[in-house]
PDB file of N, CA and C in Angstrom:
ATOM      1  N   UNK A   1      -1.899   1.316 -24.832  1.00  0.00           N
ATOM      2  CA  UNK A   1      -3.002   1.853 -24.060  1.00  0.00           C
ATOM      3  C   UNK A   1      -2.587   3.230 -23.536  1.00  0.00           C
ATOM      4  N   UNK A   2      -3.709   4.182 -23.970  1.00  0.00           N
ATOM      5  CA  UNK A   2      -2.927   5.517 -23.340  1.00  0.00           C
ATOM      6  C   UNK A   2      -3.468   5.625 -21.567  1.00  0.00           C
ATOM      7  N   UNK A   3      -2.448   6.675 -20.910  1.00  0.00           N
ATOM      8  CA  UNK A   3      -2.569   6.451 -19.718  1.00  0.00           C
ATOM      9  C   UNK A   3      -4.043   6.669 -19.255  1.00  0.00           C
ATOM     10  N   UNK A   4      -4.824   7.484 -19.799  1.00  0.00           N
ATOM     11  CA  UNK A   4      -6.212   7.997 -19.298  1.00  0.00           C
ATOM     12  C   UNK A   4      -6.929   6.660 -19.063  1.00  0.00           C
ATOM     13  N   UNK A   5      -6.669   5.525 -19.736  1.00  0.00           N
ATOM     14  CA  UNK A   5      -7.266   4.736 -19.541  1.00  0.00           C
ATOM     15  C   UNK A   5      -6.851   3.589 -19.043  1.00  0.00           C
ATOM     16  N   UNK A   6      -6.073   3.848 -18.159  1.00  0.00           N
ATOM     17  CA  UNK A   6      -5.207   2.936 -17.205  1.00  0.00           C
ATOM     18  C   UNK A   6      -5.370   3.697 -15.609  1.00  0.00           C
ATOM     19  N   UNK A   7      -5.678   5.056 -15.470  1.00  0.00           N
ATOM     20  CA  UNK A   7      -5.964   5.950 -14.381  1.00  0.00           C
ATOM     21  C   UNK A   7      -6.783   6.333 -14.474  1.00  0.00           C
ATOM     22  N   UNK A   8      -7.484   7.147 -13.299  1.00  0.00           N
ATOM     23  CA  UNK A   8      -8.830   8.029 -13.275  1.00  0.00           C
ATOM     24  C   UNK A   8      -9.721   7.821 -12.529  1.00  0.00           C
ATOM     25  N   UNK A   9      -9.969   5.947 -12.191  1.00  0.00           N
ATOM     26  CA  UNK A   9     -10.548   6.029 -11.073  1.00  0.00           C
ATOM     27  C   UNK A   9     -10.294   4.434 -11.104  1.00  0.00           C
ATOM     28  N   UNK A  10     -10.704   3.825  -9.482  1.00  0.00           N
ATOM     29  CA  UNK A  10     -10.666   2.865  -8.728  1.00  0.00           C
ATOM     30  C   UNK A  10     -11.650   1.419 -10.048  1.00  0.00           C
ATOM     31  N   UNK A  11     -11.074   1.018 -10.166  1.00  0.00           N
ATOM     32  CA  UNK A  11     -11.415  -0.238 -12.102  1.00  0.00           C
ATOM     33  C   UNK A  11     -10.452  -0.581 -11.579  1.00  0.00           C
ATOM     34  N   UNK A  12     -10.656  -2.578 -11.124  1.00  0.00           N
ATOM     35  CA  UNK A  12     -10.126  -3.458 -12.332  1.00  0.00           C
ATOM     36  C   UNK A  12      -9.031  -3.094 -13.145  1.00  0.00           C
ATOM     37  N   UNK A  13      -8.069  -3.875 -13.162  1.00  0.00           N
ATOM     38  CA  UNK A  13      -7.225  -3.505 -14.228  1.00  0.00           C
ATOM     39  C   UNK A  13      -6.066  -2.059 -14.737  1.00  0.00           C
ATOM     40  N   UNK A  14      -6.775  -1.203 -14.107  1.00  0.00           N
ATOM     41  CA  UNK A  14      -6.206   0.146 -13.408  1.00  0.00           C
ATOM     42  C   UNK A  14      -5.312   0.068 -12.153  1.00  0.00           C
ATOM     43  N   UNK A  15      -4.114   1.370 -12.798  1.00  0.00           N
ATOM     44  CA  UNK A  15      -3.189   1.697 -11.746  1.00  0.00           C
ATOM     45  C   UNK A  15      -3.653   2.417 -10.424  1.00  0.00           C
ATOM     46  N   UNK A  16      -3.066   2.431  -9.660  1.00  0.00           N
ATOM     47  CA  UNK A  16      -3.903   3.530  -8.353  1.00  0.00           C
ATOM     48  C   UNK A  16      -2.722   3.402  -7.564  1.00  0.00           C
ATOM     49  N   UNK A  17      -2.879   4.544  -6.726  1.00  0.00           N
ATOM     50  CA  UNK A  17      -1.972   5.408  -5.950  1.00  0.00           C
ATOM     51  C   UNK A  17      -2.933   6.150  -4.460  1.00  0.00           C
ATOM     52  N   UNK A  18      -3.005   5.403  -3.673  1.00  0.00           N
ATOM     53  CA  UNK A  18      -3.616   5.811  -2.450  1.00  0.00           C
ATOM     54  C   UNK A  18      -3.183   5.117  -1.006  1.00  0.00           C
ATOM     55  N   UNK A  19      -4.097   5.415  -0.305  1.00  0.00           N
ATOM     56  CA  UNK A  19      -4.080   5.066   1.189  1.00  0.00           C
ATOM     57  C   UNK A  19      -5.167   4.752   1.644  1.00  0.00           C
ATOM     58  N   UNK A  20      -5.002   4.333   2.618  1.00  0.00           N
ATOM     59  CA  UNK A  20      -6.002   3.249   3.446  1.00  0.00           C
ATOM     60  C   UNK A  20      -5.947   3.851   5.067  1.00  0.00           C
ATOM     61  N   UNK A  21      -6.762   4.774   5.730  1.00  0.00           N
ATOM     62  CA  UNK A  21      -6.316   5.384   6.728  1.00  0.00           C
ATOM     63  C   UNK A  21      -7.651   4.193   7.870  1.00  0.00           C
ATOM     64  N   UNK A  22      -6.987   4.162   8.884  1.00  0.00           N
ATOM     65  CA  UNK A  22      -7.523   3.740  10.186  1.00  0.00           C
ATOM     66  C   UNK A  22      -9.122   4.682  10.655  1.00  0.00           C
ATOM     67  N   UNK A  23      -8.846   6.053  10.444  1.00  0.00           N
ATOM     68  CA  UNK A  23      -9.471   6.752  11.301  1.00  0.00           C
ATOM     69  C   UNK A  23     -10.376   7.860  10.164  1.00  0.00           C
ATOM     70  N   UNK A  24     -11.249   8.546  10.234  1.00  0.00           N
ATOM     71  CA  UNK A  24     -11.489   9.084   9.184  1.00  0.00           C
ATOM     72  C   UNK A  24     -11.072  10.831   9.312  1.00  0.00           C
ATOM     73  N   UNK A  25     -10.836  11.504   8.347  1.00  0.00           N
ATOM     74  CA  UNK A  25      -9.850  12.453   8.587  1.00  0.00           C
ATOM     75  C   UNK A  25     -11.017  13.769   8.308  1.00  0.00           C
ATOM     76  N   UNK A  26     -12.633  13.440   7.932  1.00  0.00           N
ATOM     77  CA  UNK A  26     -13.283  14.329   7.753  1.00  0.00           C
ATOM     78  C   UNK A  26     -13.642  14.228   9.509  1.00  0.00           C
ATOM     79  N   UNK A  27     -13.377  13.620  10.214  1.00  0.00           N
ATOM     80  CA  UNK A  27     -13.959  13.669  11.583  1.00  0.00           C
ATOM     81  C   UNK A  27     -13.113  14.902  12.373  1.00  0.00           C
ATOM     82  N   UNK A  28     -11.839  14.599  11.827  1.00  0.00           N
ATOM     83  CA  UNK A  28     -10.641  15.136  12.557  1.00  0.00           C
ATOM     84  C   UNK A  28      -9.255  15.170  11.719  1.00  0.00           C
ATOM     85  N   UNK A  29      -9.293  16.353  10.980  1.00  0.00           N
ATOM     86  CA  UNK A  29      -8.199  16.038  10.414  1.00  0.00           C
ATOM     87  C   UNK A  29      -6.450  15.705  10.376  1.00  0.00           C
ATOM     88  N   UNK A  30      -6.852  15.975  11.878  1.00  0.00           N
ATOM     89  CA  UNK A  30      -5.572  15.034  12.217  1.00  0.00           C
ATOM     90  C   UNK A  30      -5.591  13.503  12.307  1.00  0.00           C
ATOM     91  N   UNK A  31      -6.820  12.464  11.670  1.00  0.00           N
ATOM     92  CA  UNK A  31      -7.343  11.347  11.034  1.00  0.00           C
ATOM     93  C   UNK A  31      -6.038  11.158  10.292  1.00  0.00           C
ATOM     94  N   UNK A  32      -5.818  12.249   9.408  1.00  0.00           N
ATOM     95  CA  UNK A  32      -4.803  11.734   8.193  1.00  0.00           C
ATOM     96  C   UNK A  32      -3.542  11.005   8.321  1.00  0.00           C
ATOM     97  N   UNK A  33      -3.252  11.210   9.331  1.00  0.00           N
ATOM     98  CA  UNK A  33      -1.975  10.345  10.001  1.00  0.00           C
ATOM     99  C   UNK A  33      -2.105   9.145  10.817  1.00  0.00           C
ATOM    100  N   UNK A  34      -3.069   8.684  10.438  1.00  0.00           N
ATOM    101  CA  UNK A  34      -3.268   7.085  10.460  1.00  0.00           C
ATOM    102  C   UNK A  34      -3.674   6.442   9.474  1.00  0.00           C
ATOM    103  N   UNK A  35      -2.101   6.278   8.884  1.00  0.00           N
ATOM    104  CA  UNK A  35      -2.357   5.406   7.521  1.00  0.00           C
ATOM    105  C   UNK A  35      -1.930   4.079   7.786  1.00  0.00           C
ATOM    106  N   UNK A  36      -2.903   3.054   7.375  1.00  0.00           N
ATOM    107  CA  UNK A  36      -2.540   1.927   7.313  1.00  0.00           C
ATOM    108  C   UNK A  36      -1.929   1.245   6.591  1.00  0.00           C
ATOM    109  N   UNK A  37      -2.348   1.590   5.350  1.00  0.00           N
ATOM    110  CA  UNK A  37      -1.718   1.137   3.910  1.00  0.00           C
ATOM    111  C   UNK A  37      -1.298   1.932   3.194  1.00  0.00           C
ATOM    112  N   UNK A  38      -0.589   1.304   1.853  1.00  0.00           N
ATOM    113  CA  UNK A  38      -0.109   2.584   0.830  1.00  0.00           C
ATOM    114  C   UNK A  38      -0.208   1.440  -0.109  1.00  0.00           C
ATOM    115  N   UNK A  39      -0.789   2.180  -1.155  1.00  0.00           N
ATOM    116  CA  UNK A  39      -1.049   1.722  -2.419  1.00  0.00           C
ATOM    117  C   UNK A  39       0.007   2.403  -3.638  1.00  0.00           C
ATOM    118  N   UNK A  40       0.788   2.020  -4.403  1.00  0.00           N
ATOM    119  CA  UNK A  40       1.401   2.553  -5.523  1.00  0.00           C
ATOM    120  C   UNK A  40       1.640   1.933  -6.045  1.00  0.00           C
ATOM    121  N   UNK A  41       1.091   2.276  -7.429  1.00  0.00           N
ATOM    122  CA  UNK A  41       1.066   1.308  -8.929  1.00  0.00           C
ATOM    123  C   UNK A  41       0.662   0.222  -9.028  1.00  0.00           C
ATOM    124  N   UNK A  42      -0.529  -0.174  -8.253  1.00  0.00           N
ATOM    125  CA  UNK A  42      -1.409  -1.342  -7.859  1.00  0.00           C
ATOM    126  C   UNK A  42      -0.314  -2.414  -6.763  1.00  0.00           C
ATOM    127  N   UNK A  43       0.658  -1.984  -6.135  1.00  0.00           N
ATOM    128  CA  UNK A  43       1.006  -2.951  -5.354  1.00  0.00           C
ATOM    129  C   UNK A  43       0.767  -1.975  -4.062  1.00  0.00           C
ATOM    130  N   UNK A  44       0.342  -3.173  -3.215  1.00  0.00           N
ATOM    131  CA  UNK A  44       0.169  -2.945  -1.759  1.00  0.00           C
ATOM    132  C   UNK A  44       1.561  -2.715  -0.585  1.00  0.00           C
ATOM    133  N   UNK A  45       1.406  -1.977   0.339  1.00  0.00           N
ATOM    134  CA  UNK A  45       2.811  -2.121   1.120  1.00  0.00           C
ATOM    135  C   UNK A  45       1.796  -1.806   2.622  1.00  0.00           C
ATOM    136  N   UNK A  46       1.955  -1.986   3.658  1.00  0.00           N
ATOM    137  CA  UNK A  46       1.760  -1.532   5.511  1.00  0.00           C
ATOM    138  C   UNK A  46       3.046  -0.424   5.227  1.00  0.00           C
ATOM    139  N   UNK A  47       1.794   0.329   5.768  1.00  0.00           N
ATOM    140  CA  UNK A  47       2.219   1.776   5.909  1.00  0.00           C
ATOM    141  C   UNK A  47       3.239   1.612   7.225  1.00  0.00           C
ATOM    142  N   UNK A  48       3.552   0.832   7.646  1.00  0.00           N
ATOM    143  CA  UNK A  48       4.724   1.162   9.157  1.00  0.00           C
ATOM    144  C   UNK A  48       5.672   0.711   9.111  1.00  0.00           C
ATOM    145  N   UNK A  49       5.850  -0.500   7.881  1.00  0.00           N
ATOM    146  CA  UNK A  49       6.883  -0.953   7.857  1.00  0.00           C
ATOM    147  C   UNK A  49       7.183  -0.795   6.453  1.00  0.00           C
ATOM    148  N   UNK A  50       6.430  -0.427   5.739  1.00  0.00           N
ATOM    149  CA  UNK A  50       6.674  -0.520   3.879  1.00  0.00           C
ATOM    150  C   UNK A  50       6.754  -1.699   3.490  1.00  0.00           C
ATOM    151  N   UNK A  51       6.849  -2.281   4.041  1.00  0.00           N
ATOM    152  CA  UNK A  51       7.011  -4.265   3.504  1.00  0.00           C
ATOM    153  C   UNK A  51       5.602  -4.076   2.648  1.00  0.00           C
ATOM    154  N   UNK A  52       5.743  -5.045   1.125  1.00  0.00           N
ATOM    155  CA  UNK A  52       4.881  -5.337   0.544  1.00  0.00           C
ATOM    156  C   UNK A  52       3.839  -6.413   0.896  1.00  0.00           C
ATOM    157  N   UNK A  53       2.482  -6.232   1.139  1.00  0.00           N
ATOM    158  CA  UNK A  53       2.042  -6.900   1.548  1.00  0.00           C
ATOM    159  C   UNK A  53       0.725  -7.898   0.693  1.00  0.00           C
ATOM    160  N   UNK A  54       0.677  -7.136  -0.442  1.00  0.00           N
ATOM    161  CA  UNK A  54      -0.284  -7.335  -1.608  1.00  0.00           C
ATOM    162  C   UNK A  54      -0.173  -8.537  -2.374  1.00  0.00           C
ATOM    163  N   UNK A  55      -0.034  -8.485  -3.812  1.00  0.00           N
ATOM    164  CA  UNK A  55       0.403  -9.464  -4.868  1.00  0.00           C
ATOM    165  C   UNK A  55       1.716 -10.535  -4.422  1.00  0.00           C
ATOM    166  N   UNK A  56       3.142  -9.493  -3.585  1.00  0.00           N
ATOM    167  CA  UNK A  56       4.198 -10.139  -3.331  1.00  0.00           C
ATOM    168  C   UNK A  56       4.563  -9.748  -2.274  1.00  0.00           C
ATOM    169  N   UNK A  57       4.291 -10.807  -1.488  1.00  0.00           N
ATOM    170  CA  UNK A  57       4.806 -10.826   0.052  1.00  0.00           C
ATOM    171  C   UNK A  57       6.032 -10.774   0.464  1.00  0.00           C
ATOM    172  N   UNK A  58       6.935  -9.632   0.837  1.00  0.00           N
ATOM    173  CA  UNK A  58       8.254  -9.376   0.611  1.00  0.00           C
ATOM    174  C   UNK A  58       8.449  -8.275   1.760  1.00  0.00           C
ATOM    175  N   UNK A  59       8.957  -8.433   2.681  1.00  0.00           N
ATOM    176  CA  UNK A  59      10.032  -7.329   3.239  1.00  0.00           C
ATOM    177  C   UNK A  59      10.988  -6.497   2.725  1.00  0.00           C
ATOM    178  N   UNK A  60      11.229  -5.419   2.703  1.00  0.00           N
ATOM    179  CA  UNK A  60      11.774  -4.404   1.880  1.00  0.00           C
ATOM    180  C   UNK A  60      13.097  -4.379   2.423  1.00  0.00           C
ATOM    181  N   UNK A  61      14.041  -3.851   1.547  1.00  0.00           N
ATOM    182  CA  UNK A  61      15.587  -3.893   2.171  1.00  0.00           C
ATOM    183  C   UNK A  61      15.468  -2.858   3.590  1.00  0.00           C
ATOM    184  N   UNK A  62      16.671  -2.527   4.042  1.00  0.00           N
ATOM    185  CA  UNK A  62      17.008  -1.635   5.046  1.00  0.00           C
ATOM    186  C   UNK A  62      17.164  -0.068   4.121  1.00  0.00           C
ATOM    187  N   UNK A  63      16.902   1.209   4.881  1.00  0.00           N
ATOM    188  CA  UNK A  63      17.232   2.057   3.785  1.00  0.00           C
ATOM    189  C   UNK A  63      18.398   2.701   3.966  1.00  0.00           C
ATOM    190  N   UNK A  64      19.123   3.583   2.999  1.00  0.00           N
ATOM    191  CA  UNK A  64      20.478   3.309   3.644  1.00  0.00           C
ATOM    192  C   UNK A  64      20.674   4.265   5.267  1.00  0.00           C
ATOM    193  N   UNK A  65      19.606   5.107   5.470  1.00  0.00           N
ATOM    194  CA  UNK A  65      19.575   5.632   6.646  1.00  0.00           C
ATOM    195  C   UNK A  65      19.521   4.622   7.976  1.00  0.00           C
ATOM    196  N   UNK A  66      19.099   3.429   7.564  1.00  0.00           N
ATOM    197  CA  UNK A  66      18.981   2.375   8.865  1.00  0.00           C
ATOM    198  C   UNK A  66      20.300   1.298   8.852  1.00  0.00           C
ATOM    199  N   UNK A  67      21.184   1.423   8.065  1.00  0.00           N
ATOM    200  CA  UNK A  67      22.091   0.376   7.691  1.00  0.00           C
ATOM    201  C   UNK A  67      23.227   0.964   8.174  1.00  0.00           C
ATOM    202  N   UNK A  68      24.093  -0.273   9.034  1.00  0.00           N
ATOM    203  CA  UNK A  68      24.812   0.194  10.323  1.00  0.00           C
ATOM    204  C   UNK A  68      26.011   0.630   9.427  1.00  0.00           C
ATOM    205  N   UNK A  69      26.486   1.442  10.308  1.00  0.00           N
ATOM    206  CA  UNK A  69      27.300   2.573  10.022  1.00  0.00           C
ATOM    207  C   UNK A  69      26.630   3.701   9.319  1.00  0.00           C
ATOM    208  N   UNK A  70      25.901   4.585   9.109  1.00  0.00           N
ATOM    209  CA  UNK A  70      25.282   5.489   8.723  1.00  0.00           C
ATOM    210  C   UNK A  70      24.940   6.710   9.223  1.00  0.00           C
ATOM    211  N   UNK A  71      25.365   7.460   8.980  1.00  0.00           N
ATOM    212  CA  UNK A  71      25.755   8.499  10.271  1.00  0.00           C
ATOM    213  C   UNK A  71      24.292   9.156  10.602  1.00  0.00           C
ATOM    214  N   UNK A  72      23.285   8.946  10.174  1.00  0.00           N
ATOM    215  CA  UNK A  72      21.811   8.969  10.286  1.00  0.00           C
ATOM    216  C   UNK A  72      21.003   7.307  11.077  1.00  0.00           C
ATOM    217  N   UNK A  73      21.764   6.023  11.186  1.00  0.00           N
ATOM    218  CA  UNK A  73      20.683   5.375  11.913  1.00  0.00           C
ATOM    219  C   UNK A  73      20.103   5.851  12.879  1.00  0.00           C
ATOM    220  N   UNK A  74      18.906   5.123  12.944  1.00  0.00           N
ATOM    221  CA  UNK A  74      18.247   5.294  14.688  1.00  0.00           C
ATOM    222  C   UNK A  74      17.310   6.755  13.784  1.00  0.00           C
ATOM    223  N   UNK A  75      17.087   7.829  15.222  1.00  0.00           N
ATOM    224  CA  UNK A  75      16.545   8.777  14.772  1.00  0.00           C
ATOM    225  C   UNK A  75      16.872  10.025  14.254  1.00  0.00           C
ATOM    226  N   UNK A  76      18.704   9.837  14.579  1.00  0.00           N
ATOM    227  CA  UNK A  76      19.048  11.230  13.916  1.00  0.00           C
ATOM    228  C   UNK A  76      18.900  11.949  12.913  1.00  0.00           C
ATOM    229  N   UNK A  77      19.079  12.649  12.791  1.00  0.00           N
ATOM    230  CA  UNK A  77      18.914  13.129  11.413  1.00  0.00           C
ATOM    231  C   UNK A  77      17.570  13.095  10.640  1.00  0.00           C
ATOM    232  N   UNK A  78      16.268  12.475  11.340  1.00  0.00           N
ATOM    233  CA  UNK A  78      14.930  12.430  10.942  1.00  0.00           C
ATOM    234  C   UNK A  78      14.113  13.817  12.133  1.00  0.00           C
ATOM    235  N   UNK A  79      13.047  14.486  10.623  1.00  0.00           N
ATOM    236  CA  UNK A  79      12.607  15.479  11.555  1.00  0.00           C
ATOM    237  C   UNK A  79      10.911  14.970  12.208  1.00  0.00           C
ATOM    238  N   UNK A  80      10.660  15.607  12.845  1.00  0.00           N
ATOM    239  CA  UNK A  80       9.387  14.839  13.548  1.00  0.00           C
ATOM    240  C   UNK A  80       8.121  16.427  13.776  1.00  0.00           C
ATOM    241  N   UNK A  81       7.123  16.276  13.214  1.00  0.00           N
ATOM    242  CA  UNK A  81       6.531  17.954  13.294  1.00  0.00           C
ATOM    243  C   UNK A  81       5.490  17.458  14.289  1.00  0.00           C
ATOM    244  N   UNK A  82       5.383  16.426  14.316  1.00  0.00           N
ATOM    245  CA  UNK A  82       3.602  16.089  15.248  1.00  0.00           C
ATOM    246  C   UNK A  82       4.299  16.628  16.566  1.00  0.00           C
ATOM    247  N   UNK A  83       2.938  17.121  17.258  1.00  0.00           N
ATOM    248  CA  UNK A  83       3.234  17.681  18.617  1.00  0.00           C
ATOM    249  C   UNK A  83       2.326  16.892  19.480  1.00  0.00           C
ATOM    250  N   UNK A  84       1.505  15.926  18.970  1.00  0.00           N
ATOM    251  CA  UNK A  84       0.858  15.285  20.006  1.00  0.00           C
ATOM    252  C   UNK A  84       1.315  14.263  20.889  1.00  0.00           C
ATOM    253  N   UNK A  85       0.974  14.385  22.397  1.00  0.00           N
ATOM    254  CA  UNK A  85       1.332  13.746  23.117  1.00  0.00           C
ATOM    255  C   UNK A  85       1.508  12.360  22.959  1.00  0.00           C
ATOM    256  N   UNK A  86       0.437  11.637  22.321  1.00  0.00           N
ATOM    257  CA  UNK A  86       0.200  10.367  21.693  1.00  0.00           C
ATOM    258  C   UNK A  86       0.032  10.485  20.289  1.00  0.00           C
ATOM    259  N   UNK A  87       0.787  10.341  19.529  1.00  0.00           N
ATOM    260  CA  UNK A  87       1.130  10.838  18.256  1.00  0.00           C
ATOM    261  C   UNK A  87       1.144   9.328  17.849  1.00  0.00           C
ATOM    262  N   UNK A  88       0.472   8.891  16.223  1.00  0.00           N
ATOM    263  CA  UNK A  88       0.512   7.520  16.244  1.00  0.00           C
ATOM    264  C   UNK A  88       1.544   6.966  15.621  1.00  0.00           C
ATOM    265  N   UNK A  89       2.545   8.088  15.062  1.00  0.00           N
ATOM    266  CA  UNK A  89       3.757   7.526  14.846  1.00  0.00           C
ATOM    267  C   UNK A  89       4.871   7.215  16.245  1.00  0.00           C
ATOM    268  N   UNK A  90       4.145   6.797  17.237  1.00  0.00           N
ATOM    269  CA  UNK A  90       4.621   6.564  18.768  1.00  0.00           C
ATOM    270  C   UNK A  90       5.771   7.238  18.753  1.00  0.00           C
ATOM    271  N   UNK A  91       6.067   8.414  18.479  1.00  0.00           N
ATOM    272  CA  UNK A  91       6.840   9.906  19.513  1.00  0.00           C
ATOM    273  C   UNK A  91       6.281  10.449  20.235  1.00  0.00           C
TER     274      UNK A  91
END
């Protein structure tokens, strides 16, 4: 099957690659940063934790930035650009 017809739009049987946002981002486009979900390659994941939540219900490993001893756990070494006071990635 060539890919054109496995992509292109939201079908049954088709791959897809999107998001699922809370808020709508034509209102306010700072909307876009409330994603709920993430879609890639027809499996589902929660956008806050990445755990799969779709076809296979699975918690995702640690990444190696969160796995103790790592000279990055916690928040170091992660950059943060939102400036809002209530930012919904709770910074």
């Amino acid at each position: 099957m060539s890919a054109w017809k496995r992509i292109g739009s939201l079908t049954p049987g088709k791959l897809a690659d999107l998001i699922v946002l809370d808020k709508n981002p034509l209102d306010d486009i700072r909307n876009s940063e409330t994603i709920r979900y993430v879609m890639v390659n027809g499996r589902l994941f929660e956008a806050a934790s990445l755990d799969e939540i779709g076809n296979y219900d699975r918690k995702r490993s640690e990444f190696w930035f969160e796995q103790p001893g790592s000279q990055t756990s916690g928040d170091a070494g992660m950059t943060h650009t939102c400036q809002e006071a209530k930012c919904v990635c709770g910074h």
